[in-house]
Protein backbone atom coordinates (compact mmCIF):
# COMPACT_ATOMS: atom_id res chain seq x y z
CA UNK A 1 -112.63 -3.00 -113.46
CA UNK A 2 -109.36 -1.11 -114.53
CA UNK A 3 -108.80 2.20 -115.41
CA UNK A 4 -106.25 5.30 -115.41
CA UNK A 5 -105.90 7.63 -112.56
CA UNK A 6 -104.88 11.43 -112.85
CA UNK A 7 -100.96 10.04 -112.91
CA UNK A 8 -101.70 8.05 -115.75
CA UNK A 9 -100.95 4.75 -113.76
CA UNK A 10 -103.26 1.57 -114.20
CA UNK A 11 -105.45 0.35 -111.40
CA UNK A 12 -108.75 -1.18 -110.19
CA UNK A 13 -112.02 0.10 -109.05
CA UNK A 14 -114.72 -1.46 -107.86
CA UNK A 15 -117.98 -0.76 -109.50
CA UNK A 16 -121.44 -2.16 -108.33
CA UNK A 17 -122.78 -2.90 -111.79
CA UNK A 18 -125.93 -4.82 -110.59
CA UNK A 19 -127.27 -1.94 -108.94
CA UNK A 20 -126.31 1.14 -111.37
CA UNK A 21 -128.94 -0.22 -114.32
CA UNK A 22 -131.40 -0.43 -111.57
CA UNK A 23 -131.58 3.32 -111.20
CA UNK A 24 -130.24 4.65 -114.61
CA UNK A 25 -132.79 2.89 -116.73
CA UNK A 26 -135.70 3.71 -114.76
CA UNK A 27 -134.63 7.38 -114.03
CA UNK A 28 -134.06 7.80 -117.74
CA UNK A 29 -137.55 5.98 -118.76
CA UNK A 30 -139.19 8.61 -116.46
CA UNK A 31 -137.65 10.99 -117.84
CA UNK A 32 -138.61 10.40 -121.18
CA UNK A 33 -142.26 9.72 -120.93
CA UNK A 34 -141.99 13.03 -118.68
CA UNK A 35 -143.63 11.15 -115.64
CA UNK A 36 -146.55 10.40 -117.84
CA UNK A 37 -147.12 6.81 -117.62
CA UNK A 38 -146.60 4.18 -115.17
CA UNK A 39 -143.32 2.76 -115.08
CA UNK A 40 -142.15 -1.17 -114.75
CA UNK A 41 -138.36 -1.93 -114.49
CA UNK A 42 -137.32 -5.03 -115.32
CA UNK A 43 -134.32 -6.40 -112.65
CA UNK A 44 -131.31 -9.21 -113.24
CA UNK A 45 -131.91 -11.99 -112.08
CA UNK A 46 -129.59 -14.29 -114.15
CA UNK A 47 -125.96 -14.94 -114.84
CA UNK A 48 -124.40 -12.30 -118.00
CA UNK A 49 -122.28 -14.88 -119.57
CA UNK A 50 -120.02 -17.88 -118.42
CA UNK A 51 -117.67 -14.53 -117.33
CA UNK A 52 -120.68 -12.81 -114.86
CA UNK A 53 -122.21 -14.52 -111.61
CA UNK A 54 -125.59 -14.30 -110.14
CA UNK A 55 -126.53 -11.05 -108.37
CA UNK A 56 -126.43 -11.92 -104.64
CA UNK A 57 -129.76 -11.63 -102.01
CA UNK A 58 -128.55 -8.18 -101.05
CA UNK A 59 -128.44 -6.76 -104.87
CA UNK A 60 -131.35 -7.88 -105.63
CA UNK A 61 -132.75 -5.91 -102.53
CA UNK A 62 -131.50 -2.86 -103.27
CA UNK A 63 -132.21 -3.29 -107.37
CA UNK A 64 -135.61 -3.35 -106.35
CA UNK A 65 -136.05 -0.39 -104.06
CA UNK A 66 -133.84 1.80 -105.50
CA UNK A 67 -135.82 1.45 -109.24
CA UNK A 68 -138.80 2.25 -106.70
CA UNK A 69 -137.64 5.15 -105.53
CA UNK A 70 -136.54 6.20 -108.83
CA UNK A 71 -140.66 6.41 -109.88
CA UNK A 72 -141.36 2.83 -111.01
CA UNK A 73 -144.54 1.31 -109.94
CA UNK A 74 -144.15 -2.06 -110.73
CA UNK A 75 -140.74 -4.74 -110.85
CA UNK A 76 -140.12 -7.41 -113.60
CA UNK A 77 -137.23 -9.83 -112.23
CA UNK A 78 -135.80 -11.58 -115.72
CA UNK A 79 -136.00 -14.45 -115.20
CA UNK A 80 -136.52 -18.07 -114.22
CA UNK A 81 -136.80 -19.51 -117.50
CA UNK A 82 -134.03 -20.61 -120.47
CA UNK A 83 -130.77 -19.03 -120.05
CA UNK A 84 -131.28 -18.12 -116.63
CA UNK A 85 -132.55 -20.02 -113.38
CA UNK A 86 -133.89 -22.79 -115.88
CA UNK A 87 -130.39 -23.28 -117.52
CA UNK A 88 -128.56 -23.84 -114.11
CA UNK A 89 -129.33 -27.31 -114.19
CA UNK A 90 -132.59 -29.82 -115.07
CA UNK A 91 -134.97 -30.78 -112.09
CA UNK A 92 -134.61 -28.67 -108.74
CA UNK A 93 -131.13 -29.01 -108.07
CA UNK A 94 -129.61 -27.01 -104.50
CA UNK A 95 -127.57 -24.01 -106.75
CA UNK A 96 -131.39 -23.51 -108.25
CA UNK A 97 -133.15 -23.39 -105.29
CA UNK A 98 -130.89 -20.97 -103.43
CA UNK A 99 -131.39 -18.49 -106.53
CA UNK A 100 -135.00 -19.11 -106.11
CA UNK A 101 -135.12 -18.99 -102.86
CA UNK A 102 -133.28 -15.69 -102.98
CA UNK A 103 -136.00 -14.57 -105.37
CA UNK A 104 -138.52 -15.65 -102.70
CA UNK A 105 -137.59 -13.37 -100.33
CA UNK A 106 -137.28 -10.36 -101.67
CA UNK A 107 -140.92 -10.78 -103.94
CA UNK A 108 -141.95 -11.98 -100.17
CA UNK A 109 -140.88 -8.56 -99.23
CA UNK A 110 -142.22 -6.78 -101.31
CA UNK A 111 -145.35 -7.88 -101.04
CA UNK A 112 -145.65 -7.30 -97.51
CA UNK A 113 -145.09 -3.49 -98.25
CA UNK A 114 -147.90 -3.45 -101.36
CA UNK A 115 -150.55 -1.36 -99.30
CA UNK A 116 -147.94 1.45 -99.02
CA UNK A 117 -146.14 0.85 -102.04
CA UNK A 118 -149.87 1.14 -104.94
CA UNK A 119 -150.47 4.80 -102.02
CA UNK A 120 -150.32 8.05 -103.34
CA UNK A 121 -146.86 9.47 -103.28
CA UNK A 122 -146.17 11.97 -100.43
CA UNK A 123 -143.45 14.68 -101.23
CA UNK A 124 -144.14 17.04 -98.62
CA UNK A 125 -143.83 14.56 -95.61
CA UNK A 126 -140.37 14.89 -96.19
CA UNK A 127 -138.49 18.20 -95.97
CA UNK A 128 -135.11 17.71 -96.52
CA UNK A 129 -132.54 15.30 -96.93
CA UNK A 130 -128.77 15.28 -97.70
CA UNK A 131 -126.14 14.22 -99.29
CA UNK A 132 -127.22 14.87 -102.79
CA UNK A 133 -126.24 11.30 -103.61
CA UNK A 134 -129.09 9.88 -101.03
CA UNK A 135 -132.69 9.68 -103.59
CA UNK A 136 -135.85 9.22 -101.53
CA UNK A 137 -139.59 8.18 -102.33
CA UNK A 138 -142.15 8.67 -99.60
CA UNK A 139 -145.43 6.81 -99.14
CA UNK A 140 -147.85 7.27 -96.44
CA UNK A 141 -150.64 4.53 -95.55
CA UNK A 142 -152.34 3.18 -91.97
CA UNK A 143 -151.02 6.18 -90.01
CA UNK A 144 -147.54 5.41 -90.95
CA UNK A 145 -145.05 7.14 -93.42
CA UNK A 146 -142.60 4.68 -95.89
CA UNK A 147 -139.71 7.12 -96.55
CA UNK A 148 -137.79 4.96 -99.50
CA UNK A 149 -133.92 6.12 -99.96
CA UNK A 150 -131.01 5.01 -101.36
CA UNK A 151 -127.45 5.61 -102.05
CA UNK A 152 -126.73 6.57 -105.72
CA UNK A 153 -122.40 7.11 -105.27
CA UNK A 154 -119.77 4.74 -105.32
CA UNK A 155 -118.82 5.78 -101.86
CA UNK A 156 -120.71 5.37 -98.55
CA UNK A 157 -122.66 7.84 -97.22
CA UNK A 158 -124.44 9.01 -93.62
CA UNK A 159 -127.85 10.52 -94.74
CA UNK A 160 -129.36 13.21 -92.48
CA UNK A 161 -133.42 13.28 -93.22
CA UNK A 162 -135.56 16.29 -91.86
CA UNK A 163 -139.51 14.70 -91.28
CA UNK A 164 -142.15 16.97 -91.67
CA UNK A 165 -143.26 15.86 -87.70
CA UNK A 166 -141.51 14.40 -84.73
CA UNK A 167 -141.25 10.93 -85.15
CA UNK A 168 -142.28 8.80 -82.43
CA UNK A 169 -140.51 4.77 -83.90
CA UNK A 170 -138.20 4.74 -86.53
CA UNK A 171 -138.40 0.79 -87.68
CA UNK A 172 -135.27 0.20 -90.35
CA UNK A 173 -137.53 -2.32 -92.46
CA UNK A 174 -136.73 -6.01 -92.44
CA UNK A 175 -133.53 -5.10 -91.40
CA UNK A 176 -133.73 -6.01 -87.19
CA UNK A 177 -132.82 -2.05 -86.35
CA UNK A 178 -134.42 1.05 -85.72
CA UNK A 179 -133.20 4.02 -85.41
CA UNK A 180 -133.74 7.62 -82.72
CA UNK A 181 -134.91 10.78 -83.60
CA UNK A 182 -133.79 14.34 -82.90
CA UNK A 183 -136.73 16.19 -82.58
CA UNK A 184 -137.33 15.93 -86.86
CA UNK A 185 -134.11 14.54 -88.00
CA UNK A 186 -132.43 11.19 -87.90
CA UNK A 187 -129.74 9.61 -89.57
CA UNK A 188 -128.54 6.70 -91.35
CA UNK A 189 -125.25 4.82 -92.84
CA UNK A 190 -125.26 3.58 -96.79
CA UNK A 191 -122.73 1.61 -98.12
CA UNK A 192 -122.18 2.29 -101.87
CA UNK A 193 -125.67 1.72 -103.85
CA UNK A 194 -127.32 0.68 -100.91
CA UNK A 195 -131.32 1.15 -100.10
CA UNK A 196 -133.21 1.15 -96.73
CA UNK A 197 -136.67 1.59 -96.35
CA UNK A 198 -138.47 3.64 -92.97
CA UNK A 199 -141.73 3.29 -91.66
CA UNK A 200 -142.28 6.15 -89.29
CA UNK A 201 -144.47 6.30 -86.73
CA UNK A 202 -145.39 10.45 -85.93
CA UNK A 203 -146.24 11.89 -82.88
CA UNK A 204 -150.46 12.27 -82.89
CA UNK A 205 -150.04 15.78 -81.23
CA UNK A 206 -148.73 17.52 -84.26
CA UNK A 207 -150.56 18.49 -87.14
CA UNK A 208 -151.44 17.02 -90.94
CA UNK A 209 -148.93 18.78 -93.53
CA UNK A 210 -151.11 18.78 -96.58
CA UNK A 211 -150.28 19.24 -100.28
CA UNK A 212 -148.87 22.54 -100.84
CA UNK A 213 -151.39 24.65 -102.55
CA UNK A 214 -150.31 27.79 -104.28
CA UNK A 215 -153.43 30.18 -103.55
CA UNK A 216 -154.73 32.43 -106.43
CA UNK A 217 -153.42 36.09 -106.11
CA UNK A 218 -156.80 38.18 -104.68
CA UNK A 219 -158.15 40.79 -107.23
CA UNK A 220 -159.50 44.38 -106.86
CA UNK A 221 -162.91 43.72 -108.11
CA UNK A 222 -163.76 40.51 -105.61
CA UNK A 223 -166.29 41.08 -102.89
CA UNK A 224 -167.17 38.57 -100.57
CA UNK A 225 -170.06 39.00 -98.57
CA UNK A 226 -170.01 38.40 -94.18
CA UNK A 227 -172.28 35.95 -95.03
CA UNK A 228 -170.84 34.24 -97.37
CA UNK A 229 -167.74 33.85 -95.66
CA UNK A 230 -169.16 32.42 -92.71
CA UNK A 231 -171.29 29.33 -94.96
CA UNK A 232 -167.49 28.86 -96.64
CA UNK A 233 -166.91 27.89 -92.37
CA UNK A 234 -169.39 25.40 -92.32
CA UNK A 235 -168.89 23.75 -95.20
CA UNK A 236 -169.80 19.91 -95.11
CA UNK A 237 -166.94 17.54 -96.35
CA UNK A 238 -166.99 14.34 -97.31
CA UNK A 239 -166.13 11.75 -99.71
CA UNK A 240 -168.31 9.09 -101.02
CA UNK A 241 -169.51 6.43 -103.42
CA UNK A 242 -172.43 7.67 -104.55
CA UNK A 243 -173.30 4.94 -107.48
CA UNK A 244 -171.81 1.51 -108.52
CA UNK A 245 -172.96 -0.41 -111.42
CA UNK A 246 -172.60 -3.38 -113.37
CA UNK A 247 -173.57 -4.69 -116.55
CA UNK A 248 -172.63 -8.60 -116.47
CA UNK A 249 -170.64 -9.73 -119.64
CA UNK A 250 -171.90 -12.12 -121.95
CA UNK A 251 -169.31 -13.96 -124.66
CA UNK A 252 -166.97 -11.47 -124.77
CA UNK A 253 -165.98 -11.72 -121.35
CA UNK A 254 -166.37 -7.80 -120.73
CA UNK A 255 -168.41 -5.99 -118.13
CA UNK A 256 -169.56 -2.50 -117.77
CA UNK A 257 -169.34 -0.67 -114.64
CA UNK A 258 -170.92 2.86 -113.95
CA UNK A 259 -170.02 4.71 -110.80
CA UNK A 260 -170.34 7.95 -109.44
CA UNK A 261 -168.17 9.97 -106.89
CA UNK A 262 -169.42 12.92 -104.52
CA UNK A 263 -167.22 15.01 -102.68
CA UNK A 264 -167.19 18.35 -100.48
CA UNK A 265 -164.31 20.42 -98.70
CA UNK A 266 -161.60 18.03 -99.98
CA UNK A 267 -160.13 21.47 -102.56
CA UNK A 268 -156.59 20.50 -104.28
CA UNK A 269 -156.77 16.56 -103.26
CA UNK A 270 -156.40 13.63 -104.71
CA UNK A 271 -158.69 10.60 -104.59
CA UNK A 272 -158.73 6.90 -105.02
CA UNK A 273 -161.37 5.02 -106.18
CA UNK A 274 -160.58 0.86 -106.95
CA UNK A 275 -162.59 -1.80 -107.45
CA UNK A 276 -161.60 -5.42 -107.11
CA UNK A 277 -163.29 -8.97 -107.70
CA UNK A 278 -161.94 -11.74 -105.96
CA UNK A 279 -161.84 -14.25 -108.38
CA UNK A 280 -163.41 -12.37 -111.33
CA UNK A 281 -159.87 -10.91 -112.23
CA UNK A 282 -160.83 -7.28 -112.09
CA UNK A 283 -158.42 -4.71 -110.45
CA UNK A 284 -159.52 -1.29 -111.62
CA UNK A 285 -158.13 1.83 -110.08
CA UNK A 286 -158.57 5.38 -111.09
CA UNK A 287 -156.81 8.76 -109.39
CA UNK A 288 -158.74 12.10 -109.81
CA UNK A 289 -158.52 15.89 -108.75
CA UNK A 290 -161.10 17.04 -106.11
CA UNK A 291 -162.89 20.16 -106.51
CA UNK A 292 -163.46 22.73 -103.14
CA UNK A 293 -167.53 22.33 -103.15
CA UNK A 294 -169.98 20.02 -103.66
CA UNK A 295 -168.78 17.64 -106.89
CA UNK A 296 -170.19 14.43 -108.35
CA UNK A 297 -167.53 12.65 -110.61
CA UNK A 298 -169.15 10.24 -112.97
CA UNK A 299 -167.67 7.41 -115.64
CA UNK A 300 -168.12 4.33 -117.51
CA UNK A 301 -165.19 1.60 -117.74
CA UNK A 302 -164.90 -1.67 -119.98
CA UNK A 303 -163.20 -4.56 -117.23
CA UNK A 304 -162.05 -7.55 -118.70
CA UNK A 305 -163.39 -10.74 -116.56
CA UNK A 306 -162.46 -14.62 -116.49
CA UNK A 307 -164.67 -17.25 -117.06
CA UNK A 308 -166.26 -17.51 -113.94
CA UNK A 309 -169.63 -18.58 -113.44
CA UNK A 310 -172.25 -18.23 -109.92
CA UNK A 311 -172.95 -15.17 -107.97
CA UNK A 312 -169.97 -13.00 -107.35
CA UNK A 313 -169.00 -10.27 -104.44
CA UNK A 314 -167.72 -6.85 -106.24
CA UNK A 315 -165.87 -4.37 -104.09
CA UNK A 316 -165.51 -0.55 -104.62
CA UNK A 317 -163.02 1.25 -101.98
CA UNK A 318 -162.56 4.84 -101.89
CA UNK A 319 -159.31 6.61 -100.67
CA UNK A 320 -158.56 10.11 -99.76
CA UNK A 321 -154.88 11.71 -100.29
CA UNK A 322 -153.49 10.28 -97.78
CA UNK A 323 -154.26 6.64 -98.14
CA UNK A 324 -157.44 6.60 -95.44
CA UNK A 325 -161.05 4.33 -96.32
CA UNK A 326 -163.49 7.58 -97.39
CA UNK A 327 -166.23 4.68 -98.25
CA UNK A 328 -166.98 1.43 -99.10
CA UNK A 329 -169.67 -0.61 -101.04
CA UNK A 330 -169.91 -3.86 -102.25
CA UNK A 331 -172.64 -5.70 -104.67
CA UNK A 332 -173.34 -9.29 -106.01
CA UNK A 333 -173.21 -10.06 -109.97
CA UNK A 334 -174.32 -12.96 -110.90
CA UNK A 335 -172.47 -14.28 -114.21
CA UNK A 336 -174.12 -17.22 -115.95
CA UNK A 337 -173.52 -18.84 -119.38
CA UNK A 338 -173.27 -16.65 -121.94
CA UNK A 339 -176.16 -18.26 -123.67
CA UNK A 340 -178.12 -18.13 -120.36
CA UNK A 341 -177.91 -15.25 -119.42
CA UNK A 342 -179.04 -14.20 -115.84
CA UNK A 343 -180.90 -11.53 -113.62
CA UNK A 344 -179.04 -9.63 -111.09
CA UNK A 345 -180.70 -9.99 -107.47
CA UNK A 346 -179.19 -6.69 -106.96
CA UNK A 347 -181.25 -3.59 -108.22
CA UNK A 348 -177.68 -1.66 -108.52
CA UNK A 349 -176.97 -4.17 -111.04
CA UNK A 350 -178.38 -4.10 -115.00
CA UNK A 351 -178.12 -6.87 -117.26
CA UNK A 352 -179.09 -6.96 -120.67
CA UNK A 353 -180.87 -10.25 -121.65
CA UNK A 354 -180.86 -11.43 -125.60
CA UNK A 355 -184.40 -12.10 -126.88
CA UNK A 356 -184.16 -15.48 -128.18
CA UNK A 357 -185.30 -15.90 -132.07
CA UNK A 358 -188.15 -17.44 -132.89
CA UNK A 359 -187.45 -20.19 -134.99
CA UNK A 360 -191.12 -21.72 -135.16
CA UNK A 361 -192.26 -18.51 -136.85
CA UNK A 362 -189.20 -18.53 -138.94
CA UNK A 363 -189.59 -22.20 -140.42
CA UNK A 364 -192.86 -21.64 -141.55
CA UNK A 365 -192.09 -18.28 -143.04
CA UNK A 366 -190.01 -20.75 -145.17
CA UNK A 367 -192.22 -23.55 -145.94
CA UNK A 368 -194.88 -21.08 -147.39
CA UNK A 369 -192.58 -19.21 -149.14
CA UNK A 370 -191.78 -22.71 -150.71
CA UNK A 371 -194.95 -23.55 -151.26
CA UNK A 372 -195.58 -20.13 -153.02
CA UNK A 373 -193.14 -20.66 -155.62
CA UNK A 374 -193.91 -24.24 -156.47
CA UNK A 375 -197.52 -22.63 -157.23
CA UNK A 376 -196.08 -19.64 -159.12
CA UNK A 377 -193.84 -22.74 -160.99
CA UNK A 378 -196.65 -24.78 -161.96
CA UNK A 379 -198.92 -21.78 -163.27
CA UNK A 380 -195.97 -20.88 -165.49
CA UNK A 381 -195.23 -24.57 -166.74
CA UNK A 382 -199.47 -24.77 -167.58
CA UNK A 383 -199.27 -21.44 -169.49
CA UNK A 384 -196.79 -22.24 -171.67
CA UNK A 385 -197.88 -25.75 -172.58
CA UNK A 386 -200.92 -23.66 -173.63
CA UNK A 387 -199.12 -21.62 -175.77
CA UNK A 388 -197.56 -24.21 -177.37
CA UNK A 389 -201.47 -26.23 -178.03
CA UNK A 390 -202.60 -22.86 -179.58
CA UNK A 391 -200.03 -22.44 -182.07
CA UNK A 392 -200.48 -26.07 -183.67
């Protein structure tokens, strides 16, 4: 690309186009929904005109984590069908299959990362980082943190990072490198719009950071009692599924499921609660603020099911904040024909059974009703030929 420099003169700069949209649109969509609402960027992966190319293996890397770190929680890559991988030629020619296979890897890739990557977020793991131009998303799950970053300048850049603990293995992902530690600080090279993702290992001795939790200011008029302070001590925590559900779906294909959280000593946290059907279809996940004391969260959701048949396995899985199993329980539905519709085995599951009609009652309703007015017909045919006899 061309342009003017401060003398006025004419010359060419390089610009990274694939990877600026990447991070602009999602930043701005963010932005605009103010963080509200989950967020799915959709990536090149075609060739702009007989004037454009392809974006290479590497772009397509770093589209796809630097739209990550920029808040999105899901990736679109547009696309393999007409005017794109489809029009590059008919059949499975070799230009198609290294664009696919390009595609491969990096969907491959991210895959391999999707326990960390559908974790809570984790701000406070990190404490610093600079240049300004280096934008970081951190994920913690399994023990390990996923510190996401990327390069948002034209110009390379070596990014200092400050870890909330000492890192023990600093593993440069899918990338054949690691790097060393200085007690919480390491550093790292990016070339212009470049992303590298960390998973850090941390050093068991040191302790959690947790959320940052602004306490309430303490008034004049509260009195807490010896006693009381010393229960608040010994307060129980946990974190468990306390009920799980079902209603099977008939027709329509849709199932109820009930469920019921209980929680103590988890104040200002954030829990996780999925459930998942293998081969059913359902994915359900739900995020929710935990109270200080004893809490039970309750709810009802509608989850859309295929059209599976037999007794099925259903899965609830409960998180804490920082990504770790609280509890698990599973149950068996059994989904039958939708005309047939079947008992549970499992007590924790209800299903609601038609009453079939009963068309034997019903058909003779009608033939007496029938019969009725052929009677009523008759009487009335009688009585007027009587009338008629009486007036001659």
């Amino acid at each position: 690309m061309f342009h003017r420099n401060a003398k006025g003169h004419r010359e060419e700069k390089i610009f990274y186009g694939y990877t600026i949209p990447a991070q602009n649109w999602t930043k701005i969509t963010k932005e605009a929904v103010n963080n509200s609402r989950p967020i799915v960027t959709v990536l090149q992966f075609f060739q702009f005109t007989g004037k454009g190319r392809w974006p290479t293996q590497k772009e397509l890397r770093d589209m796809g984590y630097m739209a990550i770190a920029e808040g999105a929680n899901g990736l679109f890559y547009w696309s393999i069908g007409a005017n794109a991988l489809a029009h590059v030629c008919s059949g499975w020619c070799d230009e198609k299959i290294e664009h696919f296979e390009k595609l491969k890897l990096i969907t491959s890739e991210l895959k391999s990362l999707e326990p960390a990557l559908t974790s809570l977020d984790r701000p406070d793991m990190l404490i610093a980082n600079s240049p300004a131009s280096i934008s970081t998303r951190v994920k913690y799950r399994g023990g390990k943190g996923y510190l996401i970053a990327y390069n948002h300048d034209n110009n390379a850049a070596t990014a200092t990072f400050t870890w909330a603990k000492n890192p023990t293995d600093i593993l440069v992902y899918n990338e054949a490198r690691s790097l060393a530690a200085s007690e919480n600080k390491f550093t790292d090279i990016f070339a212009p719009f470049e992303a590298h993702v960390y998973v850090i290992s941390e050093d068991a001795g040191t302790e959690d950071v947790p959320q940052k939790q602004t306490p309430p200011e303490p008034s004049s008029n509260d009195v807490v009692a010896d006693n009381e302070k010393e229960d608040n001590k010994k307060e129980e925590r946990f974190l468990r599924i306390a009920k799980l559900s079902f209603i099977p779906p008939k027709c329509d294909r849709i199932a109820d499921v009930d469920y019921a959280i209980e929680s103590a000593g988890h104040k200002g946290e954030t829990a996780v609660f999925e459930i998942k059907g293998e081969g059913l279809g359902i994915n359900f996940n739900k995020e929710f603020l935990i109270g200080g004391k004893k809490d039970t969260y309750s709810g009802r959701s509608r989850l859309k099911v295929n059209d599976a048949m037999g007794v099925y396995p259903i899965t609830a899985r409960l998180f804490s904040s920082e990504g770790i199993l609280q509890d698990t329980k599973t149950v068996r539905i059994n989904f039958d024909e939708c005309d047939k519709p079947g008992k549970s085995p499992n007590p924790d599951i209800r299903t609601i059974q038609a009453k079939p009609a009963n068309t034997k009652g019903n058909f003779q309703f009608i033939i007496a009703s029938a019969i009725a007015a052929l009677a009523f017909l008759i009487c009335a045919i009688a009585l007027a030929l009587a009338q008629m006899r009486k007036k001659k």
